[in-house]
C-alpha atoms as a PDB file:
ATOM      1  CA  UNK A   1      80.763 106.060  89.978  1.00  0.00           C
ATOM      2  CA  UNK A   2      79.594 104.584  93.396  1.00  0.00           C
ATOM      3  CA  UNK A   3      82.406 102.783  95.400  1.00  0.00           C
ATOM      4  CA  UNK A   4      79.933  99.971  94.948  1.00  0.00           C
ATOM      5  CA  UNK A   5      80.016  99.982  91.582  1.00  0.00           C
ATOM      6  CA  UNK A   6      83.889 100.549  91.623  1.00  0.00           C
ATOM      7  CA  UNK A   7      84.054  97.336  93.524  1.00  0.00           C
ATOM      8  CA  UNK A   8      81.932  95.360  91.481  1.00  0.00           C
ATOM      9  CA  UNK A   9      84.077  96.337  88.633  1.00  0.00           C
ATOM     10  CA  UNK A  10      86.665  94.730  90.002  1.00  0.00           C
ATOM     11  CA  UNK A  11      85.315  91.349  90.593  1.00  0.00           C
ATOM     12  CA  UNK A  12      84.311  91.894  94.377  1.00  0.00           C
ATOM     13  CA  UNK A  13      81.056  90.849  94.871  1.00  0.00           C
ATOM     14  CA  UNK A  14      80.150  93.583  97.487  1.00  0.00           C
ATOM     15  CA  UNK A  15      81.061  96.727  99.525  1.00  0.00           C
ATOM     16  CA  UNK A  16      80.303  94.322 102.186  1.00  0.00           C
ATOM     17  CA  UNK A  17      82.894  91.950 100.869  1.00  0.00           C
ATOM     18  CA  UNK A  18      85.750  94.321 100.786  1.00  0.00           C
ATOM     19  CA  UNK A  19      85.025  95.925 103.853  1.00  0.00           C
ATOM     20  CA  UNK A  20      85.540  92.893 105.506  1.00  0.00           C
ATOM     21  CA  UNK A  21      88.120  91.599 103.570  1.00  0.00           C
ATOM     22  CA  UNK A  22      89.802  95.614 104.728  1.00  0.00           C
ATOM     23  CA  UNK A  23      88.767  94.903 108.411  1.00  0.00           C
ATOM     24  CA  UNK A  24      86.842  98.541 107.768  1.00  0.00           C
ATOM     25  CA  UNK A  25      83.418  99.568 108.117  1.00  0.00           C
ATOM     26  CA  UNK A  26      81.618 100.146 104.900  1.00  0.00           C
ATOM     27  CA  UNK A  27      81.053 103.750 105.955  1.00  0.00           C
ATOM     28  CA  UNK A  28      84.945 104.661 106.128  1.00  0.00           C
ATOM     29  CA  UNK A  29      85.384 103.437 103.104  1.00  0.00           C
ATOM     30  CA  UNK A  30      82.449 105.590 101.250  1.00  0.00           C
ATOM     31  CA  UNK A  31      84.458 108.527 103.086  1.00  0.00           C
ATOM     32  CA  UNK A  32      87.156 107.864 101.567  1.00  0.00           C
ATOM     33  CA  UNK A  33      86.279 106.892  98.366  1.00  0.00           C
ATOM     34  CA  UNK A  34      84.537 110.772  98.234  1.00  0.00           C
ATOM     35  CA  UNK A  35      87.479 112.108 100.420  1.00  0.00           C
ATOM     36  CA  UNK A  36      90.701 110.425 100.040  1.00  0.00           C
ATOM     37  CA  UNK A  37      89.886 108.819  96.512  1.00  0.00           C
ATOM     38  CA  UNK A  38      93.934 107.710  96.062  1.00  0.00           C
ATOM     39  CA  UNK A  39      93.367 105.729  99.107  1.00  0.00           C
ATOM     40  CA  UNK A  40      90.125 104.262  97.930  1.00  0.00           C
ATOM     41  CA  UNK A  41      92.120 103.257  95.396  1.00  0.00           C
ATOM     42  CA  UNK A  42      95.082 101.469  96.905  1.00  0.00           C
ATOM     43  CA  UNK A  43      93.077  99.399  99.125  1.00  0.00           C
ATOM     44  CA  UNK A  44      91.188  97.894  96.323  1.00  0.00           C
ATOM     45  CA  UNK A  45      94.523  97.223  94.203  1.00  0.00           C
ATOM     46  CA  UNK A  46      95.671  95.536  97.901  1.00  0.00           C
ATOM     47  CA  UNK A  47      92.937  93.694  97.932  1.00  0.00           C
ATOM     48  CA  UNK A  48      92.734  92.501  94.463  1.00  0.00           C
ATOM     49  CA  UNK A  49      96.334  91.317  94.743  1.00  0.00           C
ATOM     50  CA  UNK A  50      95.855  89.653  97.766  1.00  0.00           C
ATOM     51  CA  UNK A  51      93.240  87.515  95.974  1.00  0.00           C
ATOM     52  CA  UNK A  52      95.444  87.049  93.363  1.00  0.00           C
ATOM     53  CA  UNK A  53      98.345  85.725  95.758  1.00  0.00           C
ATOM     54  CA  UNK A  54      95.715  82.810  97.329  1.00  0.00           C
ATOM     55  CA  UNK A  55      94.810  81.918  93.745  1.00  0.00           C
ATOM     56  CA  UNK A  56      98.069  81.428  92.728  1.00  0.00           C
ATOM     57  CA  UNK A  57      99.297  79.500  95.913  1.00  0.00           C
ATOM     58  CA  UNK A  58      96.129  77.175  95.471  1.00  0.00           C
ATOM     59  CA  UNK A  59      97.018  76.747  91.427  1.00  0.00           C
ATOM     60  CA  UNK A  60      93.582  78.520  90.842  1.00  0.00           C
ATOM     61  CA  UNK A  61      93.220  80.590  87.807  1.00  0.00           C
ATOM     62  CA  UNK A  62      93.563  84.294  88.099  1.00  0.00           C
ATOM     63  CA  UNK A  63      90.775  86.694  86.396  1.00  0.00           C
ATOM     64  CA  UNK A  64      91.573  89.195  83.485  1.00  0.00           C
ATOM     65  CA  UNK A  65      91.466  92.103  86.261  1.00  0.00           C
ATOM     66  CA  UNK A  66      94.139  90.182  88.835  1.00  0.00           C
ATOM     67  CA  UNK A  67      96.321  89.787  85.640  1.00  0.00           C
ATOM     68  CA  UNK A  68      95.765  93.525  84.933  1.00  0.00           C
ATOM     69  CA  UNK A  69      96.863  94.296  88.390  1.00  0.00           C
ATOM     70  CA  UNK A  70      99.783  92.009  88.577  1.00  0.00           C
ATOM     71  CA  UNK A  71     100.978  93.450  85.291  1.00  0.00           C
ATOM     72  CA  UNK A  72     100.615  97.107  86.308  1.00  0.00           C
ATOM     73  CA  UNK A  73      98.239  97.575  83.665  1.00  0.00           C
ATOM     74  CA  UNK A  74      95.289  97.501  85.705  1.00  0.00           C
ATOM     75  CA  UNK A  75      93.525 101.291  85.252  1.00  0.00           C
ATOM     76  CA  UNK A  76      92.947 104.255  87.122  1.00  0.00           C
ATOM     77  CA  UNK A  77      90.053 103.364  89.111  1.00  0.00           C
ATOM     78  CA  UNK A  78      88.957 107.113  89.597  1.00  0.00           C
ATOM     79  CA  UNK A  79      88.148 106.844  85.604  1.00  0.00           C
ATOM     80  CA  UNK A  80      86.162 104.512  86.724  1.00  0.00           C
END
């Protein structure tokens, strides 16, 4: 699977998005998505539960996937 398509998955609307959101050029993280999967991996979880964190100190609803996350039941994204 793409990282964009891993990212989508999660409820990011973009690379773009999470690149930004990383403070990381889109590039690195396509490298390291096909080089360093694991960490590919960890900075989307980050990210997703940084979301999660502003939703619940606004009292906005979380998604299915922050729950997931939050839970620890949130899957390996490499089976993605």
């Amino acid at each position: 699977m793409k990282p964009s398509e891993k990212v989508k998955a999660l409820g990011f609307k973009s690379l773009q998005e999470v690149a930004e959101a990383a403070n990381e050029p889109s590039k690195n993280l396509v490298r390291w998505n096909e080089a360093y999967p694991r960490r590919f991996e960890l900075i989307l979880k980050g990210l997703m539960f940084e979301r999660m964190n502003e939703h619940l100190l606004e009292g906005r609803p979380i998604t299915q996937l922050e729950s997931e996350l939050f839970n620890g039941t949130l899957p390996n994204l490499r089976g993605l």
